[in-house]
Protein backbone atom coordinates (compact mmCIF):
# COMPACT_ATOMS: atom_id res chain seq x y z
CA UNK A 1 113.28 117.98 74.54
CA UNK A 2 109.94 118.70 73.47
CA UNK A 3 108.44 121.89 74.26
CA UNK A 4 104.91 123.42 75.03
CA UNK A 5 104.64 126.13 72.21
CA UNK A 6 102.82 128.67 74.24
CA UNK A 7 104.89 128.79 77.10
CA UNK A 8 108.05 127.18 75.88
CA UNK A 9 108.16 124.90 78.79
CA UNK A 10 108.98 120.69 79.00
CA UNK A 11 105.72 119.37 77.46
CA UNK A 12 106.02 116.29 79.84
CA UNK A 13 106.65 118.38 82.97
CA UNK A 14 102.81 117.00 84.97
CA UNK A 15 100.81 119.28 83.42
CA UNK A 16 98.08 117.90 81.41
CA UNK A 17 98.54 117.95 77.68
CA UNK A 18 95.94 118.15 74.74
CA UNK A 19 96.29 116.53 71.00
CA UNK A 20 95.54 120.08 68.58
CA UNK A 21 92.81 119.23 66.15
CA UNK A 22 91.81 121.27 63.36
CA UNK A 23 89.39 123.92 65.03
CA UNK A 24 92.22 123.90 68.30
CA UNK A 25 94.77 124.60 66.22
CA UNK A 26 93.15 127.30 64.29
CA UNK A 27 91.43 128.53 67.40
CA UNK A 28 95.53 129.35 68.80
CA UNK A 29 96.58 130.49 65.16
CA UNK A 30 94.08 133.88 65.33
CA UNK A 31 94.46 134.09 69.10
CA UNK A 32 98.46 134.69 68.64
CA UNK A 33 97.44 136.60 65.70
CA UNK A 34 94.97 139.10 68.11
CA UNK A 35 97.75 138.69 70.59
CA UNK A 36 100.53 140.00 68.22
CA UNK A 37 102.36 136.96 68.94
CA UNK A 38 103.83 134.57 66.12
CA UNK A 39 102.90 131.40 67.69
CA UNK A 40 102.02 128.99 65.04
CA UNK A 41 100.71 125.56 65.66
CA UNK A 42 99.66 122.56 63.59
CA UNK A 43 97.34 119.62 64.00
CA UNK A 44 98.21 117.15 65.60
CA UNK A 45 100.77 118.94 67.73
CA UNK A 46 100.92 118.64 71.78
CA UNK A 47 100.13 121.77 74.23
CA UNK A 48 99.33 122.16 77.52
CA UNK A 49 95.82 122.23 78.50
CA UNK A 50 95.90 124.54 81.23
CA UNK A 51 97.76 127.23 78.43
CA UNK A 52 95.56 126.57 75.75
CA UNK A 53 92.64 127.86 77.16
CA UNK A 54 94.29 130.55 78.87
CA UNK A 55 95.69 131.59 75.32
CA UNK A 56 92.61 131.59 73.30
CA UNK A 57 90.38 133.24 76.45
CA UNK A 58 88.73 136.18 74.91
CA UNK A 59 88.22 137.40 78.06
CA UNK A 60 92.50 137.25 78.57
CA UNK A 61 92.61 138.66 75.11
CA UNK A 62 90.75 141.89 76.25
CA UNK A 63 92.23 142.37 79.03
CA UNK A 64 95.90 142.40 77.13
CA UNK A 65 94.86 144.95 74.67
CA UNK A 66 93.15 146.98 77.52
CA UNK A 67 97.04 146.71 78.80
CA UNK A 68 98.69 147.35 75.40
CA UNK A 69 96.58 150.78 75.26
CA UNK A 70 97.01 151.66 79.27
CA UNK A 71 99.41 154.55 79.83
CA UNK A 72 100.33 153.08 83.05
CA UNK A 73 102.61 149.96 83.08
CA UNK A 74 100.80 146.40 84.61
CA UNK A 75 102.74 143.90 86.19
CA UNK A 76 102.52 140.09 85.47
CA UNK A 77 99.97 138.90 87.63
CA UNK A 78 102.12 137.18 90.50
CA UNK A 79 101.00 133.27 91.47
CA UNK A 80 101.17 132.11 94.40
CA UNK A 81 103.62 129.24 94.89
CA UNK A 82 103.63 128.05 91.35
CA UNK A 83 105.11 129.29 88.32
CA UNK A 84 102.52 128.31 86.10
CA UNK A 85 100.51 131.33 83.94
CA UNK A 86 97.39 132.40 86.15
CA UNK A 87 94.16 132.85 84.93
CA UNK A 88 91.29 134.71 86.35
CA UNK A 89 88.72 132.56 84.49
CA UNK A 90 90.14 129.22 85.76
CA UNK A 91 92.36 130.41 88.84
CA UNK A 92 91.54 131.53 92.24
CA UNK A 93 91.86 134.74 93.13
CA UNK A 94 93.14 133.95 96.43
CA UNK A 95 95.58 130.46 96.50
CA UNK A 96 96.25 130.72 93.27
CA UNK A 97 95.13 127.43 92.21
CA UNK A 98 93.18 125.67 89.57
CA UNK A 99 89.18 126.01 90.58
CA UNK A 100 88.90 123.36 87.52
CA UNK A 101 91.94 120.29 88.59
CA UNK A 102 90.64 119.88 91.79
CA UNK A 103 92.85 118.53 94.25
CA UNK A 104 94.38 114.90 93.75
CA UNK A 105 91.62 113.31 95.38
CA UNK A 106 89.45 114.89 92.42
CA UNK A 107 87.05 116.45 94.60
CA UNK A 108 84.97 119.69 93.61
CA UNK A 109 85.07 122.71 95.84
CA UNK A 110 82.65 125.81 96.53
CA UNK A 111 83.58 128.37 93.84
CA UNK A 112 82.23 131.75 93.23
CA UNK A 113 82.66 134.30 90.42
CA UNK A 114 83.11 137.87 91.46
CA UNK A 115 80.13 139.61 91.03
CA UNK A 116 80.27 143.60 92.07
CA UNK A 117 82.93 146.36 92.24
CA UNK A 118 81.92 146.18 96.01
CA UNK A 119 84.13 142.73 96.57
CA UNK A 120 87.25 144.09 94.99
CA UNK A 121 87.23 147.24 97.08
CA UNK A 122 86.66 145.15 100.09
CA UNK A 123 89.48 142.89 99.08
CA UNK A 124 91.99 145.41 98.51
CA UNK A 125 91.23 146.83 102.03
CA UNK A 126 91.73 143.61 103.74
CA UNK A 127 95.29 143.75 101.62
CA UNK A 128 96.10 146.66 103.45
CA UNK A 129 94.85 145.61 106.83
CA UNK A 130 96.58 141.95 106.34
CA UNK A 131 100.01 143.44 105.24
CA UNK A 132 101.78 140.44 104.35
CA UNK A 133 103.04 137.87 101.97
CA UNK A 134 99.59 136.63 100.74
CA UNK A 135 98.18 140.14 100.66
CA UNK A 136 100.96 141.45 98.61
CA UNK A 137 100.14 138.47 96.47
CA UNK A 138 96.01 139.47 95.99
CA UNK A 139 97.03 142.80 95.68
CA UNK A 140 99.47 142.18 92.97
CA UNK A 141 96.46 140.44 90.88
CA UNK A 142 94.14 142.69 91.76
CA UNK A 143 96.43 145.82 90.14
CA UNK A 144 96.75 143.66 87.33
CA UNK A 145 93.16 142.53 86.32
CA UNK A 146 92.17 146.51 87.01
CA UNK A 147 88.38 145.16 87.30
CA UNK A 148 88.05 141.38 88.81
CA UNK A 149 84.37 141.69 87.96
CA UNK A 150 84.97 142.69 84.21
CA UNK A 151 87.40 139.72 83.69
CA UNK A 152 84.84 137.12 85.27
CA UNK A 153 87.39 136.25 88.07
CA UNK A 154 86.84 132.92 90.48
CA UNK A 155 87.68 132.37 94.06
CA UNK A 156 87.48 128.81 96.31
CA UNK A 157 84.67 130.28 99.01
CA UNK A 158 87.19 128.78 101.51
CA UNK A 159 90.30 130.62 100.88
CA UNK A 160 88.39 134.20 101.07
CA UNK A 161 87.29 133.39 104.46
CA UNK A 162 90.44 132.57 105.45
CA UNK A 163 91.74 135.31 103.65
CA UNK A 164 89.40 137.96 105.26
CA UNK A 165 89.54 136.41 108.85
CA UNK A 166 93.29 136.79 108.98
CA UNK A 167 93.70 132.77 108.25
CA UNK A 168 96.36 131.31 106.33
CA UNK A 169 95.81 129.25 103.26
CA UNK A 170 93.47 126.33 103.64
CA UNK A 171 95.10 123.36 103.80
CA UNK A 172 94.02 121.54 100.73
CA UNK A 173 95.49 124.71 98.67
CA UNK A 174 98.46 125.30 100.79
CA UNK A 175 101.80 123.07 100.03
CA UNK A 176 102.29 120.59 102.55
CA UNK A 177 106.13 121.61 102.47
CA UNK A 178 105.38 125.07 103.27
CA UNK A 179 107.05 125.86 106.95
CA UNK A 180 105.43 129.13 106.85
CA UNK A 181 101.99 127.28 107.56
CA UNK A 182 102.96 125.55 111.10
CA UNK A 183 101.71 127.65 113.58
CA UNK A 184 103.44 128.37 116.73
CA UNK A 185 102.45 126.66 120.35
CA UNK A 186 102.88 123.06 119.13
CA UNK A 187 105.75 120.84 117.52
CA UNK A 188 106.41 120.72 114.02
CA UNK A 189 106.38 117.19 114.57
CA UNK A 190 102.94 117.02 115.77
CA UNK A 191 101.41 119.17 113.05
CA UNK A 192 102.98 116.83 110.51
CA UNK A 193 101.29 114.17 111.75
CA UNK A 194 98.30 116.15 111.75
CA UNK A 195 98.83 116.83 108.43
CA UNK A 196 98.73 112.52 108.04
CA UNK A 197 95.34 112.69 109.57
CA UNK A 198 94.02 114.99 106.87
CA UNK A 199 95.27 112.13 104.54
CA UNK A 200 93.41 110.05 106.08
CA UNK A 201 90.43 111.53 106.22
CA UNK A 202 90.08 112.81 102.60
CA UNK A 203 90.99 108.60 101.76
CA UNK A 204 88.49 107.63 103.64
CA UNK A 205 85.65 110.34 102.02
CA UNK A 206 83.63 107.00 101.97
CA UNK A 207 82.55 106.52 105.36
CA UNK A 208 81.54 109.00 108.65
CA UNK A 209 84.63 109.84 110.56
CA UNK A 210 84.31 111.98 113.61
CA UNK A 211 86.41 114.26 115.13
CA UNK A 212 87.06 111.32 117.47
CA UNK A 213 87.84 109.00 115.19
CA UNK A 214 90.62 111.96 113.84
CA UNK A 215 91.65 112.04 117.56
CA UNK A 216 92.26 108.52 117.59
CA UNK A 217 93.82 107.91 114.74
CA UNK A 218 96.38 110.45 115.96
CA UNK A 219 97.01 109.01 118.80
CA UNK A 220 98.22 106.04 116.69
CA UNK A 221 100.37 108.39 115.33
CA UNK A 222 102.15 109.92 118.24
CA UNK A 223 100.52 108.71 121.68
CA UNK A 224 99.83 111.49 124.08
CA UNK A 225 100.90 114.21 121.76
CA UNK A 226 97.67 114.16 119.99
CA UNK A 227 95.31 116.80 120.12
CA UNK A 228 92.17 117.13 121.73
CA UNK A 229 89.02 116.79 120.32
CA UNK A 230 88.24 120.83 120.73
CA UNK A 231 91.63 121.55 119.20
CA UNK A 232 91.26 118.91 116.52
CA UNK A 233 87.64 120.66 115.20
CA UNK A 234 89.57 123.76 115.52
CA UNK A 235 92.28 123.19 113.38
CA UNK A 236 90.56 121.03 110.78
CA UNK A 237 87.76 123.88 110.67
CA UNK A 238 90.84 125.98 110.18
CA UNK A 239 92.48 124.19 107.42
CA UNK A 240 89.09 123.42 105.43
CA UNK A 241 87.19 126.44 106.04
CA UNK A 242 83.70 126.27 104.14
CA UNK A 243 84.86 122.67 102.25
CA UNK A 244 84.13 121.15 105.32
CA UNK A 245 80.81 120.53 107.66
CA UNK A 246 81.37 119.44 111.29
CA UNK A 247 77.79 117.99 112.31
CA UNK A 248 75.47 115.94 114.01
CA UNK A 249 74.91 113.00 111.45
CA UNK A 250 72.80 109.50 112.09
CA UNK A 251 72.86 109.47 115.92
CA UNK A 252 76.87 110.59 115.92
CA UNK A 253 78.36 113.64 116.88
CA UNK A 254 81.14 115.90 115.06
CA UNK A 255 80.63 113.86 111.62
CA UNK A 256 83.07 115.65 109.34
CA UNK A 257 82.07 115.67 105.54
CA UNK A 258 83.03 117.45 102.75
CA UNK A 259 81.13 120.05 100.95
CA UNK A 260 79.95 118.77 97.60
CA UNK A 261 76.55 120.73 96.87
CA UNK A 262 74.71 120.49 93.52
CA UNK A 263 75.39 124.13 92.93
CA UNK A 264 79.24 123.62 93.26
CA UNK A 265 79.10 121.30 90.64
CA UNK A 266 76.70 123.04 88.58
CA UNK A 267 78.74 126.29 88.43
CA UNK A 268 81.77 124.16 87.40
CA UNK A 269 80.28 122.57 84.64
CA UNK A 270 79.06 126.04 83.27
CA UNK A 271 82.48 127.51 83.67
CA UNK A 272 83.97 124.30 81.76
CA UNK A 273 81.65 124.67 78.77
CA UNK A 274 82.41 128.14 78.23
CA UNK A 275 86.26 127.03 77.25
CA UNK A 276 86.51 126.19 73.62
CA UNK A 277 86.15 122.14 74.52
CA UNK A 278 85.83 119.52 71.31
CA UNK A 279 82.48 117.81 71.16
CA UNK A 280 84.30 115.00 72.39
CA UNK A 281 85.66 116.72 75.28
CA UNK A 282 82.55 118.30 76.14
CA UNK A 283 80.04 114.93 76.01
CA UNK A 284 82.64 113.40 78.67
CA UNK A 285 82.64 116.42 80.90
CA UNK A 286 78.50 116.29 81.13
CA UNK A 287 79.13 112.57 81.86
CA UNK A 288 81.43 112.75 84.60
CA UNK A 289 79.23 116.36 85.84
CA UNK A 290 75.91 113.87 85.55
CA UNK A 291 78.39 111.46 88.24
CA UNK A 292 78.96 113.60 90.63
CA UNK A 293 75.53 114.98 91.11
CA UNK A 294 74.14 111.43 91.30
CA UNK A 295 77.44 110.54 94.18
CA UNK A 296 76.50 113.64 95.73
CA UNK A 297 72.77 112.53 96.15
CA UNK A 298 73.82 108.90 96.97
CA UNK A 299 76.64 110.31 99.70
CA UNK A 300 73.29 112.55 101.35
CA UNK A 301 71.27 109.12 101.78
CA UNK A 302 70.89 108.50 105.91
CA UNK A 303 72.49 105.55 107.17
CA UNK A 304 72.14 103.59 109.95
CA UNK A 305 75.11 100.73 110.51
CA UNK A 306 73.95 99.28 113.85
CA UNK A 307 71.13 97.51 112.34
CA UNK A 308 71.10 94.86 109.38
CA UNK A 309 68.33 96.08 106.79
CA UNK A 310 64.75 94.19 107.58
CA UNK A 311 62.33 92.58 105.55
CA UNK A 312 60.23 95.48 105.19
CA UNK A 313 63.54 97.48 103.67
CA UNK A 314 63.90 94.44 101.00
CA UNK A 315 60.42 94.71 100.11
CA UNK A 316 60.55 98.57 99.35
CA UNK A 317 63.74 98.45 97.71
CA UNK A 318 62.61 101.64 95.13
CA UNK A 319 62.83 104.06 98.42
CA UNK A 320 66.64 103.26 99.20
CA UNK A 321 68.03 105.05 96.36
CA UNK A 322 68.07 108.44 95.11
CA UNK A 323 65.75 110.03 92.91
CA UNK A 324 68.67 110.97 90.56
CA UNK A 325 70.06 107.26 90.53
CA UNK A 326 66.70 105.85 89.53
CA UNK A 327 65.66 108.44 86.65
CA UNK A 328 69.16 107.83 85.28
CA UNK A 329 68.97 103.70 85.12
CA UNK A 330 65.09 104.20 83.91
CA UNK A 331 66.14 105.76 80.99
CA UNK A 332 69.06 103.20 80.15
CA UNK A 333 66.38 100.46 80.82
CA UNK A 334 63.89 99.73 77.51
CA UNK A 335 60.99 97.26 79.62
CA UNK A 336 58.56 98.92 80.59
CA UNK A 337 58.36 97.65 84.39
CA UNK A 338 61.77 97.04 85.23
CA UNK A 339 61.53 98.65 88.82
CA UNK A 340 63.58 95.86 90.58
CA UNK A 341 66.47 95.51 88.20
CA UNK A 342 66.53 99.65 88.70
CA UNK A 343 66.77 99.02 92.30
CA UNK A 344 69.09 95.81 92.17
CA UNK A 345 71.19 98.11 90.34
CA UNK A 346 70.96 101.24 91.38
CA UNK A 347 71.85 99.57 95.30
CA UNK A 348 74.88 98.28 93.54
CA UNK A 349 76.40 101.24 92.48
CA UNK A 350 75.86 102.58 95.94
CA UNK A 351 77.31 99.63 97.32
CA UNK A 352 80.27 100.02 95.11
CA UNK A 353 79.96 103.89 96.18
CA UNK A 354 80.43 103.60 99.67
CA UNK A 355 81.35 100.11 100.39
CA UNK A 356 82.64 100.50 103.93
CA UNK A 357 79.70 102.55 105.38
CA UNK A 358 76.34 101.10 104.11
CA UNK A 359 74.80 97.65 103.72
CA UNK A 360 72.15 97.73 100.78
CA UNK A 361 69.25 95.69 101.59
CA UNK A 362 69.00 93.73 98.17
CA UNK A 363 72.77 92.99 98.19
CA UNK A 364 72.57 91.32 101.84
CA UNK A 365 69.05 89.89 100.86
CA UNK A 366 70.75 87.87 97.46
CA UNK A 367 73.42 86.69 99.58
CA UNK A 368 71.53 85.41 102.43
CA UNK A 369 69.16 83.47 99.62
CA UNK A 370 72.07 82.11 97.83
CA UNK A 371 73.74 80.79 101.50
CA UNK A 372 70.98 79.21 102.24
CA UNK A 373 69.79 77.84 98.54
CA UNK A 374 73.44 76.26 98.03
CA UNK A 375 75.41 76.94 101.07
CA UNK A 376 78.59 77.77 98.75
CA UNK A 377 81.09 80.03 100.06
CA UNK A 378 82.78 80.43 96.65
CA UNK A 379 78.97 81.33 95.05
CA UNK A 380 78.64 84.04 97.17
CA UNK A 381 82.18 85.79 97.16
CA UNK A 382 81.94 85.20 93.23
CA UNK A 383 78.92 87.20 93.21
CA UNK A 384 80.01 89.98 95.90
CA UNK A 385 83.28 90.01 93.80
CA UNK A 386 81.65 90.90 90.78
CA UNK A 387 79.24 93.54 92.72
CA UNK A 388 75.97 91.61 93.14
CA UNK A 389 75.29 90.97 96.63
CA UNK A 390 77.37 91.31 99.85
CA UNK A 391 80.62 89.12 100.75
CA UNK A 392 80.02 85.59 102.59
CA UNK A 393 81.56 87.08 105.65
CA UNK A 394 78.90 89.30 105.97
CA UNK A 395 76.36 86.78 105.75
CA UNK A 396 78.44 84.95 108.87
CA UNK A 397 78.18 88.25 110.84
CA UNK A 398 74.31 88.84 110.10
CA UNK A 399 73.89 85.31 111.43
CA UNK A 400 75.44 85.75 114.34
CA UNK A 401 73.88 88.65 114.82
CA UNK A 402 70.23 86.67 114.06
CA UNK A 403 71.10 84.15 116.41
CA UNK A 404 72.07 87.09 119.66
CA UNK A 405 68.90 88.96 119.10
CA UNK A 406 66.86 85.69 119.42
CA UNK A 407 68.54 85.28 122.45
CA UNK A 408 68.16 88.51 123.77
């Protein structure tokens, strides 16, 4: 069985694993070297990410020596519900998970580095007030950084809310398994399915569920048993803390979204190119950073699904997409007036972004004109297939919704 070098565990146990190039490989060669260790590695050979930049962190480095030399004895810093090394620089202070793999559905999350001595104090008196099995576990990394500030440590904003209001672990950072979690009051059958309707609602990030629609789908779930629409804001307020905004969105009420502000994703991609990242590495992470701020600004774009786009909206097709979308496709694009192939595109992507939620005016528009041009059903779900225009059964609905409002 093939091992992980640094921490001598099953290289293929889920963890993400990295190829050692030259500078990598050298990089964990003088690290073990400042480390007193006798790790050796060669190019070429497979690591763990995750351990590989907790091994070569200066920052980690420091703060072993600073151990080495300390009269008084530090403890391993204790995770919570994994066994995997912690790190201050990539790990929160509070759950214990990865501020950098975001959760499955790959979405990014409020974190915050610890900026004064003031926090830590504060912390470790809510430790003593709290008294309990996630205290002890703060506390216990707390003792072992010594200064939280001085080793750059992270927290998720949501778990030290729920941390200092007396809250369990948010839900998207707690194990579903974990029995500890269920609260007393209902059945552990109902909060399981509750736990379904969180699936459900992080699958469908795409379009604006309600607290209704959460109600709802719960009932589908168990009938009766399903909470109310108070409780169900409660709890999923509860579970998502700051990651989530309960609001008053296009007309509807209770609209829950998820966090996903500019700054979050700014601070992450500052944290990530601090880590010793190949060129390589690093041009795909300001890709996929340059992504999410564009989704981000595409996901904040009103919209209104009880009317089909009008004539008018067609005509100024440059205002329905976002500023970031269009700078990004005008520098791809070499004509020099190439403002509706920006748009045609740029409506396409957010098509493809959010396909259940919006109807782009220049993807209806092209399918309407090809209906009507060649009346081919196989044209036009050719063309929505590949992302061009809308599907043919759209174009059925918006005429039958053409031919009601003549009526009316």
């Amino acid at each position: 069985m093939d091992t992980c070098i640094i921490c001598n565990d099953d290289i293929q146990n889920g963890n993400k694993t990295v190829e050692l190039r030259e500078k990598g490989s050298i990089g964990i060669n003088n690290a073990s070297i400042e480390r007193g260790d006798t790790i050796v590695t060669r190019t070429g050979q497979l690591v763990h990410e995750h351990c590989r930049r907790s091994y070569v962190n200066p920052n980690v480095i420091k703060g072993l020596k600073r151990k080495s030399t300390s009269p008084a004895p530090l403890a391993t810093p204790p995770t919570l519900r994994s066994e995997k090394q912690f790190s201050f620089q990539e790990d929160c202070l509070f759950c214990g998970n990865s501020t950098i793999e975001t959760t499955a559905k790959r979405r990014l999350f409020d974190v915050h580095a610890v900026q004064t001595t003031e926090f830590q104090t504060t912390v470790e008196q809510i430790c003593i007030e709290r008294n309990d099995e996630w205290a002890t576990e703060v506390k216990g990394r707390i003792e072992f950084a010594r200064d939280l500030h001085a080793v750059e440590t992270i927290y998720h904003s949501s778990c030290s809310t729920n941390f200092r209001t007396g809250k369990n672990v948010p839900h998207l950072f707690s194990p579903k398994t974990d029995n500890s979690q269920i609260k007393r009051g209902r059945p552990n059958t109902n909060n399981q399915h509750f736990l379904k309707v969180l699936d459900f609602l992080e699958d469908n990030d795409d379009e604006q569920l309600t607290i209704k629609d959460l109600v709802d789908r719960m009932k589908v779930l168990c009938g009766d048993e399903a909470y109310s629409q108070p409780y169900m804001k409660q709890k999923v307020q509860e579970h998502y803390g700051t990651s989530i905004l309960i609001t008053e969105l296009n007309g509807k009420e209770n609209v829950v979204t998820f966090r996903q502000t500019a700054s979050t994703i700014i601070h992450n991609f500052y944290k990530e190119s601090k880590l010793n990242k190949s060129d390589e590495d690093s041009k795909l992470f300001l890709i996929k950073t340059a992504a999410a701020l564009i989704k981000t600004e595409i996901k904040s774009m009103p919209v209104d699904k009880n009317f089909y786009p009008s004539n008018n909206d067609i005509l100024s097709h440059e205002k329905h997409i976002p500023e970031s979308l269009a700078v990004f496709l005008k520098v791809l694009f070499s004509e020099k007036d190439a403002s509706l192939k920006i748009s045609s595109i740029g409506q396409a992507i957010m098509q493809a972004t959010r396909p259940r939620l919006v109807i782009e005016p220049l993807q209806i528009g092209l399918a309407i004109q090809m209906h009507h041009m060649f009346g081919s059903r196989f044209l036009v779900d050719t063309l929505s297939n590949m992302g061009f225009c809308s599907s043919y059964s759209e174009v059925q609905k918006f005429e039958t919704s053409a031919v009601i409002s003549k009526q009316e």
